[in-house]
Protein backbone atom coordinates (compact mmCIF):
# COMPACT_ATOMS: atom_id res chain seq x y z
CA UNK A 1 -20.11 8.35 -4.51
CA UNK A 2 -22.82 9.66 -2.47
CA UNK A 3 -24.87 7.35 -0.34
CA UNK A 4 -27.81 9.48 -1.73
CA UNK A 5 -27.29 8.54 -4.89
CA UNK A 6 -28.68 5.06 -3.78
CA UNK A 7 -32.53 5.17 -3.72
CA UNK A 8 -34.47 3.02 -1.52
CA UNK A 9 -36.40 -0.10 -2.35
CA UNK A 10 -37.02 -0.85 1.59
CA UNK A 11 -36.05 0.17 4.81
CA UNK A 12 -33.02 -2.13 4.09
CA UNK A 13 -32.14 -2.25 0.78
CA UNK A 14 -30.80 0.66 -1.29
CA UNK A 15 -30.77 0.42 -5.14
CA UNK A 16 -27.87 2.21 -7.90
CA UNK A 17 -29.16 1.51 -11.25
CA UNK A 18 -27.28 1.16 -13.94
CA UNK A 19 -27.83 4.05 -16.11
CA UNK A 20 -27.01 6.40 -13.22
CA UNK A 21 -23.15 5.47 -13.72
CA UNK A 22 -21.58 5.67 -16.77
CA UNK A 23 -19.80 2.02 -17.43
CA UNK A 24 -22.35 -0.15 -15.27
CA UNK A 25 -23.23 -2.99 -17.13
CA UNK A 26 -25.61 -3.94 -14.21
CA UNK A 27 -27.48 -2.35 -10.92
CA UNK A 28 -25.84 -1.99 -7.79
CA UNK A 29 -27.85 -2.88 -4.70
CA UNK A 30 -26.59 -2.88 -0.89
CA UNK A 31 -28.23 -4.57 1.71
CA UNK A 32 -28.23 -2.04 4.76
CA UNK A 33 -29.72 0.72 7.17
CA UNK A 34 -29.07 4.07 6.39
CA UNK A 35 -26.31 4.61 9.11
CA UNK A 36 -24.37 1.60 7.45
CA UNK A 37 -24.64 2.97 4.29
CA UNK A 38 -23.33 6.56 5.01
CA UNK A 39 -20.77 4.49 6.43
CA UNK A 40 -20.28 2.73 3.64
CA UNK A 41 -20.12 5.70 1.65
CA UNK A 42 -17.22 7.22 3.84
CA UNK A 43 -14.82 4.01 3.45
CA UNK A 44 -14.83 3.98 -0.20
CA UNK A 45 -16.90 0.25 -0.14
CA UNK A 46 -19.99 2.16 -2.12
CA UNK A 47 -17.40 2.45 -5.07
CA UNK A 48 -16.05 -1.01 -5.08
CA UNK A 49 -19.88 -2.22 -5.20
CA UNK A 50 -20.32 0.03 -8.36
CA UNK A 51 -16.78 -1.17 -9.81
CA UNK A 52 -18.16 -4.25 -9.61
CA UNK A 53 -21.58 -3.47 -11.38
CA UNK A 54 -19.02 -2.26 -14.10
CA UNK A 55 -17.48 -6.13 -15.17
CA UNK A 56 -19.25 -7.67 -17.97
CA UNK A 57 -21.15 -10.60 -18.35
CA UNK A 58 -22.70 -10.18 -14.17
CA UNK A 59 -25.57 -11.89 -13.50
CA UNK A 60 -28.52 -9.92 -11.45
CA UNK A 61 -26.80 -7.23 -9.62
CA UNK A 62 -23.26 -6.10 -8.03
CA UNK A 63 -24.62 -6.55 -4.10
CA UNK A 64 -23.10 -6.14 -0.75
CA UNK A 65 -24.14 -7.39 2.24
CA UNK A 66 -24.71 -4.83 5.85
CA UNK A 67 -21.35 -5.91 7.52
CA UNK A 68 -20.17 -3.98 3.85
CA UNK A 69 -16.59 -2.43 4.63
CA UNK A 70 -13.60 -1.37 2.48
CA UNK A 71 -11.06 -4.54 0.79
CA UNK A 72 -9.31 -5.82 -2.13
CA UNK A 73 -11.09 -5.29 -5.10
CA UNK A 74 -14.37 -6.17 -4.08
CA UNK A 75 -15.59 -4.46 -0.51
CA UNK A 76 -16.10 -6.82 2.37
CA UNK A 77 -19.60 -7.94 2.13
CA UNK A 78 -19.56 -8.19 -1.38
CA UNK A 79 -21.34 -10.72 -3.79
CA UNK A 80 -21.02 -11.32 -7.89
CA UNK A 81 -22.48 -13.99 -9.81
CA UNK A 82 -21.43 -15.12 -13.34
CA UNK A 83 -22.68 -18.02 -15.71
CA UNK A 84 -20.60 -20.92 -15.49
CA UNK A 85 -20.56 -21.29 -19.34
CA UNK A 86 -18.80 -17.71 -20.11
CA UNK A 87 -18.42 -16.09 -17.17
CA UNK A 88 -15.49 -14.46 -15.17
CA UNK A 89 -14.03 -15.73 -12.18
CA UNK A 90 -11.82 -13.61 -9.63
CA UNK A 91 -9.65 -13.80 -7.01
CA UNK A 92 -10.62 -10.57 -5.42
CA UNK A 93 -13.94 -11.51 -5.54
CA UNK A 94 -13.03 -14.43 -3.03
CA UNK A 95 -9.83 -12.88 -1.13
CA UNK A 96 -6.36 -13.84 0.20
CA UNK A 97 -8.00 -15.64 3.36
CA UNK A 98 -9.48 -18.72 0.36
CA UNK A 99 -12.47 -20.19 2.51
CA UNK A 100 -11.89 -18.11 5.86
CA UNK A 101 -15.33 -19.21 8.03
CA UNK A 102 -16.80 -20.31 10.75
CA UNK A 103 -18.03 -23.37 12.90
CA UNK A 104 -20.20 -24.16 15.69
CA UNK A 105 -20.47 -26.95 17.88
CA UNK A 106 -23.61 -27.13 20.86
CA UNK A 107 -23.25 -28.57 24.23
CA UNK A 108 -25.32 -29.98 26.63
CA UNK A 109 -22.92 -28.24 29.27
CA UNK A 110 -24.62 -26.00 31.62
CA UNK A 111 -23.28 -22.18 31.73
CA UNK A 112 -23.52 -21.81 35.13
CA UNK A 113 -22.30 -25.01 35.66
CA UNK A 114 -19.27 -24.57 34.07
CA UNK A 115 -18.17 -21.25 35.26
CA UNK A 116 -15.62 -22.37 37.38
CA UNK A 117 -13.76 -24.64 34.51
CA UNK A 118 -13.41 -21.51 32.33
CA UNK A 119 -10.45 -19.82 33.01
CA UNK A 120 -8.66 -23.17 32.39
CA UNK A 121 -10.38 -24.34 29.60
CA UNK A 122 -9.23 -20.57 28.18
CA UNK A 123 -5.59 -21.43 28.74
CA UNK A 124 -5.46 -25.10 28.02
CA UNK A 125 -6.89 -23.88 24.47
CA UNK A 126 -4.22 -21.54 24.31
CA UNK A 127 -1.65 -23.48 25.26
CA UNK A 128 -2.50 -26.63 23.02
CA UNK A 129 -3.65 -24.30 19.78
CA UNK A 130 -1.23 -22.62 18.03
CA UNK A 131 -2.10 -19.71 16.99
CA UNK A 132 -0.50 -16.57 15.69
CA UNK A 133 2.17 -16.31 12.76
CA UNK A 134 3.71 -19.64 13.57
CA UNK A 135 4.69 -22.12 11.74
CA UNK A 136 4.25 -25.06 14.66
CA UNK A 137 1.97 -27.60 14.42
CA UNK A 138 0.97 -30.62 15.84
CA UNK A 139 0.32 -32.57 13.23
CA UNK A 140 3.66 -32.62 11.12
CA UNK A 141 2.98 -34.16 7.57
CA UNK A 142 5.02 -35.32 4.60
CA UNK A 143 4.56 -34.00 1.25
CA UNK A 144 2.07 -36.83 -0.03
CA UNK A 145 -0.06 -36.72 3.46
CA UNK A 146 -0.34 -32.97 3.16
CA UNK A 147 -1.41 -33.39 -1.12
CA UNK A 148 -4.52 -36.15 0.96
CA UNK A 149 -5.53 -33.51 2.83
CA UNK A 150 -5.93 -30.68 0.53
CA UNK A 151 -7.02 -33.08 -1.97
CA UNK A 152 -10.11 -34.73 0.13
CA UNK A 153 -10.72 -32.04 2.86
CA UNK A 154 -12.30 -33.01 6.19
CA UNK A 155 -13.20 -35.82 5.27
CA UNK A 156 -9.13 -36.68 5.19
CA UNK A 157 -8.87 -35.17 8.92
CA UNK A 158 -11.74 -38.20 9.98
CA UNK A 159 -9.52 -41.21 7.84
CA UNK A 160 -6.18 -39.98 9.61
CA UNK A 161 -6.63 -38.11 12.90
CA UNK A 162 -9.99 -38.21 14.47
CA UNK A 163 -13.37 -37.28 13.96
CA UNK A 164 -16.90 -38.88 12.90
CA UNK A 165 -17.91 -39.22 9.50
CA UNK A 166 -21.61 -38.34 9.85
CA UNK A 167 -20.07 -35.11 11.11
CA UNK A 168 -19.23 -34.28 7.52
CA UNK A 169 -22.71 -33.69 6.31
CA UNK A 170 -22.98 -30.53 8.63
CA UNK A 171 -20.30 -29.10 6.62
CA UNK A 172 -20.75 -26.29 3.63
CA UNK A 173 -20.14 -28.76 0.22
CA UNK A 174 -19.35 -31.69 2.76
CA UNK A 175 -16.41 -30.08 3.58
CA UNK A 176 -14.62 -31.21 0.43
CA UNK A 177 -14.58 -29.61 -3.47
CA UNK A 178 -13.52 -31.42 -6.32
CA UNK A 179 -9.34 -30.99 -6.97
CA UNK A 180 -8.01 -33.63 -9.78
CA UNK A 181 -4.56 -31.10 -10.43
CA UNK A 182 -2.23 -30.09 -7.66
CA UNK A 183 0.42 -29.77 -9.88
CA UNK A 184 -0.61 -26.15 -10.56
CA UNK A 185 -0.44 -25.01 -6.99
CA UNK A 186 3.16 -23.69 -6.23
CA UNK A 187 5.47 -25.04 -4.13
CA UNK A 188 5.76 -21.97 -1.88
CA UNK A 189 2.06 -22.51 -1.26
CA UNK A 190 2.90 -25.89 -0.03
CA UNK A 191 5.94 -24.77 2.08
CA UNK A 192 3.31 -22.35 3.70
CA UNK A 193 0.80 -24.96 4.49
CA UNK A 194 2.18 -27.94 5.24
CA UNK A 195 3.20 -26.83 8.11
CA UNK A 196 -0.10 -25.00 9.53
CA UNK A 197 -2.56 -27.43 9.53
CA UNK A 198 -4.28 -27.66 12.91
CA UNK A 199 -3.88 -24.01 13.64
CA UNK A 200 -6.08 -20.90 14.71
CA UNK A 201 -3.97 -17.98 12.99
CA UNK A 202 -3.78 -14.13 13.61
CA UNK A 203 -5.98 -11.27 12.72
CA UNK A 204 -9.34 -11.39 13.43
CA UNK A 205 -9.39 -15.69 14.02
CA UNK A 206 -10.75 -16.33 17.02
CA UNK A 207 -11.93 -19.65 19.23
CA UNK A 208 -14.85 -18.66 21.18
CA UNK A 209 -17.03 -20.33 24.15
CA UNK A 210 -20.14 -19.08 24.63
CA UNK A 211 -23.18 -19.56 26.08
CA UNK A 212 -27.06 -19.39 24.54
CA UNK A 213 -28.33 -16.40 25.98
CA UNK A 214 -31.61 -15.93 23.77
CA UNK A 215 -33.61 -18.12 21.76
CA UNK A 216 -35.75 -16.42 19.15
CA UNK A 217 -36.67 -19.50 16.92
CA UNK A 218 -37.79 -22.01 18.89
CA UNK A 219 -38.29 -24.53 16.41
CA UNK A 220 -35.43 -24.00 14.64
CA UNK A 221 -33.21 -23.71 17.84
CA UNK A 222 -34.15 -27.33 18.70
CA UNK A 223 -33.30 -28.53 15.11
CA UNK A 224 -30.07 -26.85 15.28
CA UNK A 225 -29.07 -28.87 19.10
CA UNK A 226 -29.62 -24.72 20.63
CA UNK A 227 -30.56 -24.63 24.15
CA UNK A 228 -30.93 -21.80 26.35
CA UNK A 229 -28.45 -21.05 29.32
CA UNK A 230 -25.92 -24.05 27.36
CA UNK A 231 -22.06 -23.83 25.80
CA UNK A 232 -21.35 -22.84 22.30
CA UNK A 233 -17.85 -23.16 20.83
CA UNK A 234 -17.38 -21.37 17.60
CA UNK A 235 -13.92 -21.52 15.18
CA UNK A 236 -13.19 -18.71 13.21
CA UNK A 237 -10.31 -19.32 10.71
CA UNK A 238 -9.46 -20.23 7.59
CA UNK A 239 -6.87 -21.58 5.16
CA UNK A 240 -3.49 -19.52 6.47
CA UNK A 241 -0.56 -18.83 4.64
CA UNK A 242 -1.44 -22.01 2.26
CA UNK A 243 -4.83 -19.91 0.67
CA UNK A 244 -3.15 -16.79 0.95
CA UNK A 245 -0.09 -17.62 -1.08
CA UNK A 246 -2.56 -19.09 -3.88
CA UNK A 247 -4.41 -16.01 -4.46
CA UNK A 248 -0.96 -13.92 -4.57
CA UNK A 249 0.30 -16.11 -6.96
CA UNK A 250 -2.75 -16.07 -8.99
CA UNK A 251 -3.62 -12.41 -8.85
CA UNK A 252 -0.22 -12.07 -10.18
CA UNK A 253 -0.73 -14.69 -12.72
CA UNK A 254 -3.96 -12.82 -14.26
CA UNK A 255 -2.35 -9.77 -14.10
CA UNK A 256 0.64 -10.69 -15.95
CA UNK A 257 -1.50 -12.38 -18.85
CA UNK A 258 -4.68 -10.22 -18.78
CA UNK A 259 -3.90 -6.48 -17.45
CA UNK A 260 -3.01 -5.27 -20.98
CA UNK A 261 -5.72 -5.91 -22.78
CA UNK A 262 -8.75 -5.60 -20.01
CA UNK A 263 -9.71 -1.89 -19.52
CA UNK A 264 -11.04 -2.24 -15.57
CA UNK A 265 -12.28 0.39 -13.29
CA UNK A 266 -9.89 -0.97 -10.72
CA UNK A 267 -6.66 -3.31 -11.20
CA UNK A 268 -7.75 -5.38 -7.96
CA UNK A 269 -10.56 -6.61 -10.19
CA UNK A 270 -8.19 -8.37 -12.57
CA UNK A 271 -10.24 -11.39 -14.04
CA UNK A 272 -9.90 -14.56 -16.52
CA UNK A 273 -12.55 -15.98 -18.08
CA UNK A 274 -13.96 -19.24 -16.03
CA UNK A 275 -12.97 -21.36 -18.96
CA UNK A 276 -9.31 -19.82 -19.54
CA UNK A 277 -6.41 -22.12 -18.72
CA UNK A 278 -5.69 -19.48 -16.01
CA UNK A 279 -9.30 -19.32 -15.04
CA UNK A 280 -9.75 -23.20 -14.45
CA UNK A 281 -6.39 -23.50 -12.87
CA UNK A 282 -7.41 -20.77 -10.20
CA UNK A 283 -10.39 -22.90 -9.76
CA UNK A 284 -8.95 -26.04 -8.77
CA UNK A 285 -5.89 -24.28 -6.74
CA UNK A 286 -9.15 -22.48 -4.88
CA UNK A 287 -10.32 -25.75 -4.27
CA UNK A 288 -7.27 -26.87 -2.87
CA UNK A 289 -7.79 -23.84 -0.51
CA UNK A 290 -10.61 -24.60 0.76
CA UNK A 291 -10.48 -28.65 1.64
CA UNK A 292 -7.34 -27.14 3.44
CA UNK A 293 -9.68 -24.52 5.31
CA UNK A 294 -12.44 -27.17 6.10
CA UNK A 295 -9.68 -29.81 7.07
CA UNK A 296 -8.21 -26.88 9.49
CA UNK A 297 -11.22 -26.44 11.12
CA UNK A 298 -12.33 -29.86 11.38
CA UNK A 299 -8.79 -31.37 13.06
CA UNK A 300 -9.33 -27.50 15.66
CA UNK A 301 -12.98 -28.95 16.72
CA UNK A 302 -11.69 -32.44 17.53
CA UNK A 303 -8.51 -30.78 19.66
CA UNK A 304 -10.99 -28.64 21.04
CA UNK A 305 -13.53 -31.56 22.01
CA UNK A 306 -10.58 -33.28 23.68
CA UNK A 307 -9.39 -30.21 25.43
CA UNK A 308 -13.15 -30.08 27.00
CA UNK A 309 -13.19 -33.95 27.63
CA UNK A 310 -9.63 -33.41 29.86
CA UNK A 311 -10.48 -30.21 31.57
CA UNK A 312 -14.54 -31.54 32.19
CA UNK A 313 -13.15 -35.13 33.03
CA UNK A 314 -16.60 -36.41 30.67
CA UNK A 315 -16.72 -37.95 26.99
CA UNK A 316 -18.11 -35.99 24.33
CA UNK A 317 -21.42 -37.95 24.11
CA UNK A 318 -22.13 -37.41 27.82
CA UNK A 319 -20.72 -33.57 27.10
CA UNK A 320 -23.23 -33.69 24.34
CA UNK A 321 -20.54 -32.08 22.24
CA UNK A 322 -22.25 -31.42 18.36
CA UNK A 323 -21.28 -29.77 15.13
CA UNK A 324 -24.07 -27.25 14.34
CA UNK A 325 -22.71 -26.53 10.87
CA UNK A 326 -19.29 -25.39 9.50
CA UNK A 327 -20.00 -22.46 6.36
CA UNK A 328 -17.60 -20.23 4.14
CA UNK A 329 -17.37 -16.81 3.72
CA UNK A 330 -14.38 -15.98 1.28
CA UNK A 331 -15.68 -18.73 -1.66
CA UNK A 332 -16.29 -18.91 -5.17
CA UNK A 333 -18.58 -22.09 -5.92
CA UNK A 334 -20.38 -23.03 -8.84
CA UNK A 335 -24.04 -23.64 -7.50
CA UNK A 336 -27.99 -23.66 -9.03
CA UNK A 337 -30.02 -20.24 -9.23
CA UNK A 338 -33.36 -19.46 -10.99
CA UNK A 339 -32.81 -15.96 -12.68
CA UNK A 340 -35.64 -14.31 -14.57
CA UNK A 341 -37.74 -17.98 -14.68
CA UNK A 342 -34.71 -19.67 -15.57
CA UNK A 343 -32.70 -21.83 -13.71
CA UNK A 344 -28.37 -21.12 -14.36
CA UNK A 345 -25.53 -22.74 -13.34
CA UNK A 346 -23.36 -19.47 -11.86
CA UNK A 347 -20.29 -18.77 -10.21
CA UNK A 348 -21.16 -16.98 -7.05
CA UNK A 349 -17.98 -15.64 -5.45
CA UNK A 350 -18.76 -14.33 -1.97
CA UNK A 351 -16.31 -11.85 0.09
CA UNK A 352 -17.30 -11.72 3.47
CA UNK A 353 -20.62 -12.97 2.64
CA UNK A 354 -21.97 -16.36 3.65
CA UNK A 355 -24.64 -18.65 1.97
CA UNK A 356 -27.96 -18.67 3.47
CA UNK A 357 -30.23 -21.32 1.84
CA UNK A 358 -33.97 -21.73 2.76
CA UNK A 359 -36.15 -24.99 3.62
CA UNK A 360 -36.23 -27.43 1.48
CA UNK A 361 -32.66 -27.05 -0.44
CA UNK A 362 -31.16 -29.96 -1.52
CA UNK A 363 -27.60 -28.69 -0.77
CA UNK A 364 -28.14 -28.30 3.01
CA UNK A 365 -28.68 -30.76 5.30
CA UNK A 366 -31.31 -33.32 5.13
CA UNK A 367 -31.69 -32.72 9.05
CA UNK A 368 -32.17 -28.84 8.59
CA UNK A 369 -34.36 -29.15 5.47
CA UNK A 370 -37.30 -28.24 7.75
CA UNK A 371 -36.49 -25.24 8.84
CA UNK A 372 -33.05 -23.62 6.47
CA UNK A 373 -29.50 -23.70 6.55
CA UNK A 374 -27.90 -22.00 9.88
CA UNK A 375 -26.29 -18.79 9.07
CA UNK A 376 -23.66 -18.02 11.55
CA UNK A 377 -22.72 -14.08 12.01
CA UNK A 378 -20.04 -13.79 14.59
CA UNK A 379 -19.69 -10.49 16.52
CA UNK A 380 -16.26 -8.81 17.54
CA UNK A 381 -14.09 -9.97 20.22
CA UNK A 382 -16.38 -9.59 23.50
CA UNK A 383 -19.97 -9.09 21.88
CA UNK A 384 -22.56 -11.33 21.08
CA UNK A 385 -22.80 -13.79 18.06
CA UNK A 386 -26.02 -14.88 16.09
CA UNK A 387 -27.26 -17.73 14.66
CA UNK A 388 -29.91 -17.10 11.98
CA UNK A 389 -31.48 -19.35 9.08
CA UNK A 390 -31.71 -18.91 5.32
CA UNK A 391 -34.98 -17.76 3.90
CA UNK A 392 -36.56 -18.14 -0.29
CA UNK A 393 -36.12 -13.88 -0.13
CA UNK A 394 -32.54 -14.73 0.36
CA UNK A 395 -32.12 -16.67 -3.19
CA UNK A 396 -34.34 -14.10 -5.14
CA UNK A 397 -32.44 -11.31 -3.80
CA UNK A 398 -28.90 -12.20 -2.96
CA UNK A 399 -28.00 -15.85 -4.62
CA UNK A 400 -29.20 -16.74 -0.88
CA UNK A 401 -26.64 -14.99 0.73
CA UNK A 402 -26.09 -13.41 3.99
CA UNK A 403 -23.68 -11.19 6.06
CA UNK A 404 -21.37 -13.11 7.58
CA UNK A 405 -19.80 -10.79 11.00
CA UNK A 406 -20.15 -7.14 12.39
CA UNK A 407 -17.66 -5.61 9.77
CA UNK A 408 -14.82 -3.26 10.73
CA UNK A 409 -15.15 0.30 10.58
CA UNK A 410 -11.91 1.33 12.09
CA UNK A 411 -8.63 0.28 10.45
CA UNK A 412 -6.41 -2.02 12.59
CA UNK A 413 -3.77 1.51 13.11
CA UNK A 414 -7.22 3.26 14.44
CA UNK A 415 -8.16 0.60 16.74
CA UNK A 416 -4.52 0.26 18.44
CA UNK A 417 -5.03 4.02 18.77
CA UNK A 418 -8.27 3.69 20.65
CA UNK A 419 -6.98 0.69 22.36
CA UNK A 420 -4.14 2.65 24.08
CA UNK A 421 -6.41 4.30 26.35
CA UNK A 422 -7.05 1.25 27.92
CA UNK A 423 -6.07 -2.30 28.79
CA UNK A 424 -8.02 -4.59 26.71
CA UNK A 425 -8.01 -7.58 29.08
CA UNK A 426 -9.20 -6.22 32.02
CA UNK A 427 -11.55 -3.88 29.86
CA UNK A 428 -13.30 -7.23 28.57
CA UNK A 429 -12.95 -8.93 31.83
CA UNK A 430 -15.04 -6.35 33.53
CA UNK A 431 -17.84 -7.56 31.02
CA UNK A 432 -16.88 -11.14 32.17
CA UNK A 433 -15.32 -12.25 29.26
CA UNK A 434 -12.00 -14.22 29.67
CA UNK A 435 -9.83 -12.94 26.97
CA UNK A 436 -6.46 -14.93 25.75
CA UNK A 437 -3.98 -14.32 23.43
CA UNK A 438 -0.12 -14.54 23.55
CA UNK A 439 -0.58 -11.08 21.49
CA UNK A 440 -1.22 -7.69 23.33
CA UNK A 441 -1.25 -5.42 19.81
CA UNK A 442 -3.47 -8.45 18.51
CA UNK A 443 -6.35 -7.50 21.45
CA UNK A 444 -6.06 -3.51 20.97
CA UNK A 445 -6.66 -4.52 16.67
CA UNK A 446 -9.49 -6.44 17.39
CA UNK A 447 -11.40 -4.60 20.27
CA UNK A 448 -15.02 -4.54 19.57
CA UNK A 449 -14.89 -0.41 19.11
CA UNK A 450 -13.02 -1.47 15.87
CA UNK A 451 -16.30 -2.80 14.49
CA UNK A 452 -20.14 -2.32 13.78
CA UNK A 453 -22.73 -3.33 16.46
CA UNK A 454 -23.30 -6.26 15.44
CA UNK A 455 -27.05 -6.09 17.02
CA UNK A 456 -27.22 -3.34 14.08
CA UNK A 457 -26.15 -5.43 10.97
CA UNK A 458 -28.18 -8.56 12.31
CA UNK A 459 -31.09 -6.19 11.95
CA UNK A 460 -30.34 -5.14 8.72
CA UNK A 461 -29.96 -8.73 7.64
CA UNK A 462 -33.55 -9.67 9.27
CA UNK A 463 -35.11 -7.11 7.70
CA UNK A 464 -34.06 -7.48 4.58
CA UNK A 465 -35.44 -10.86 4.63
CA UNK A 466 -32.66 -12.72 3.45
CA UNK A 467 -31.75 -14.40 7.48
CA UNK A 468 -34.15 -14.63 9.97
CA UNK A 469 -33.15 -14.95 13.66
CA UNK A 470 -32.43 -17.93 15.84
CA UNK A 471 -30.36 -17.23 18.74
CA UNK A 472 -28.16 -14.69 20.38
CA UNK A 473 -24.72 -16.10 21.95
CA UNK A 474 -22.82 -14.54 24.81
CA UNK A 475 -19.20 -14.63 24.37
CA UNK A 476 -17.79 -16.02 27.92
CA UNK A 477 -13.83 -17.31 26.82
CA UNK A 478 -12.33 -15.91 23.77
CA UNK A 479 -8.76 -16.82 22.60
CA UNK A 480 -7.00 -15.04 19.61
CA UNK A 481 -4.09 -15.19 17.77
């Protein structure tokens, strides 16, 4: 697929209609600049998009976000709605990382202030987190404790371990979706969980401090707890080997009862209806997922909060230590959307996509109702990150969704090549970023050459409409799997 074949409908968003494809059942649309979408064009992502345009029963358009790069099924960036009453649902529309995303605390700590503190507050964070393929874990649970915890989500991680429970309205569905049957999630997915909880992970996961190097939104900055020249912490992880050995058993599972008689443009986009046994099983195990994912994240701020209250010798309320918000990126959720006039309950599965809600929403929070839900878009490892809001162009164009990071354009096996002409750490360190990780071919996967400027897709996602900007955070400590 050429990228030409996309025509343009703005600066930033390109348009494939239907008839231009034989087997689109809907229109195609990618939210981008032209550079990303020659890009996107290169990778094989453009397809995907248009594979996905080809499923039946979509709702609106197949649409991809600008941080749009090749994956499973779906491209990275991607975004598919369906009508709760007989639509589709699947699992590589969502991913084998179920409910990967990120959180951000604010501080009332000083940058400059705490300069000195950060090469130890680096490597007590790596030396408390586990991170990496590992199995340890400092919470050990039994089988019924673990079954609490993917059952009720963060909220579980406040009831047992630590945490505030007013904290849990800053996080994406409250941190917690509806699971009534665990019976149907396999018992290797419990032997790969159970013992993870409380960790950071490999790949691209990350722990970040930072510090608020521009505001853009005043307003909204001082809603979200944003101050210039302060500390950010951001988490980037998601629901480990217990999500990813859901979707494999799944995929397999909808393969096995649905591959013969679906004719698909791409096997990866196996499916089940939404009201299948298979479909509504998938569901709730996704569910499962994702209190695990929220939980994670949750139990990693309060370790990281008491790593800060150690190494700073202060309490968190005199730290002025905050969650910001907590959102996913690899979900499928049923949520409220006006489509032609009419408002439809939909299944809106996004793959490297975040939600991005405007003022007003009831499904944000009631403090940020003034202004939008934050939108968090990470850079890579040693760039800045961005904190945006959600706009109204976001739910008439995209189901009010946003990109959600910079997006790789190298493969991992291309970045290590690129990384071998330097050393990562003192590459990174010469740009005064601490860097920490107990893996050396981790740092030459993830060097920032592996991705897109994220300066470029924040652009694209500004203006498009759907995200307007915030503030821009400087990456200072960075610790990775």
């Amino acid at each position: 697929m050429e990228f030409r074949d996309f025509k343009p409908l703005s600066p930033f968003r390109w348009l494939l209609p239907k008839e231009k494809v034989r087997g689109m059942t809907a229109d195609a649309e990618i939210i981008a600049s032209e550079p990303i979408l020659r890009a996107a064009a290169d990778d094989a992502s453009l397809t995907q998009v248009i594979n996905v345009a080809s499923l039946p029963r979509l709702v609106g358009r197949s649409l991809a976000m600008p941080d749009i790069h090749y994956g499973y099924g779906f491209c990275i960036g991607g975004v598919a709605a369906f009508r709760e009453e007989d639509g589709i649902v699947l699992p590589g529309g969502v991913g084998y990382d179920i409910n990967c995303g990120v959180r951000l605390l604010s501080t009332a700590i000083p940058a400059d202030q705490a300069r000195a503190d950060l090469e130890s507050l680096g490597a007590a964070i790596l030396r408390h987190i586990p991170t990496g393929l590992t199995k340890k874990t400092n919470y050990p649970l039994d089988q019924k404790q673990f079954q609490e915890v993917v059952r009720h989500g963060a909220r579980e991680i406040v009831r047992r371990f630590a945490g505030r429970e007013e904290d849990l309205a800053f996080i994406e569905s409250g941190g917690r979706l509806a699971v009534d049957r665990l019976e149907i999630v396999s018992r290797k997915a419990f032997e790969r969980g159970d013992s993870q909880l409380g960790s950071l992970g490999s790949g691209n996961h990350f722990i970040e401090v930072q510090e608020v190097e521009e505001i853009f939104d005043p307003e909204a900055a001082q809603i979200f707890g944003l101050q210039r020249g302060m500390l950010t912490l951001m988490i980037h992880t998601g629901s480990r080997g217990f999500g990813h050995q859901i979707a494999t058993d799944f995929i397999e599972t909808f393969r096995r009862k649905n591959i013969s008689r679906l004719s698909l443009p791409d096997p990866q986009l196996i499916y089940a209806d939404i009201h299948s046994s298979e479909g509504q099983n998938y569901l709730q195990a996704l569910n499962a997922a994702s209190n695990f994912a929220w939980a994670n994240r949750h139990l990693l701020m309060e370790d990281l909060i008491a790593i800060f209250e150690r190494t700073l010798r202060q309490p968190r309320e005199r730290l002025g230590m905050r969650l910001v918000y907590d959102q996913a990126h690899n979900i499928a959720k049923f949520e409220t959307h006006t489509v032609g006039g009419r408002e439809m309950k939909l299944l809106v599965h996004r793959k490297g996509a975040t939600r991005a809600f405007p003022a007003g929403n009831p499904d944000i929070p009631a403090a940020y109702r003034a202004v939008g839900q934050p939108v968090i878009i990470p850079g890579s490892m040693g760039t800045p990150s961005f904190v945006l809001r959600g706009t109204p162009a976001a739910m008439e164009l995209t189901f009010g969704s946003s990109a959600h990071g910079a997006g790789r354009r190298l493969s991992r096996h291309q970045a290590i090549k690129v990384a071998s002409q330097f050393n990562v750490r003192e590459r990174l360190k010469e740009r005064q970023v601490l860097v920490f990780s107990f893996s050396s071919q981790g740092l030459k996967e993830e060097i920032p050459e592996a991705y897109k400027e994220i300066a470029e897709v924040v652009d694209a996602t500004t203006g498009a409409g759907i995200s307007s900007k915030v503030a821009r955070l400087r990456p200072l400590v960075v610790v990775k799997g």
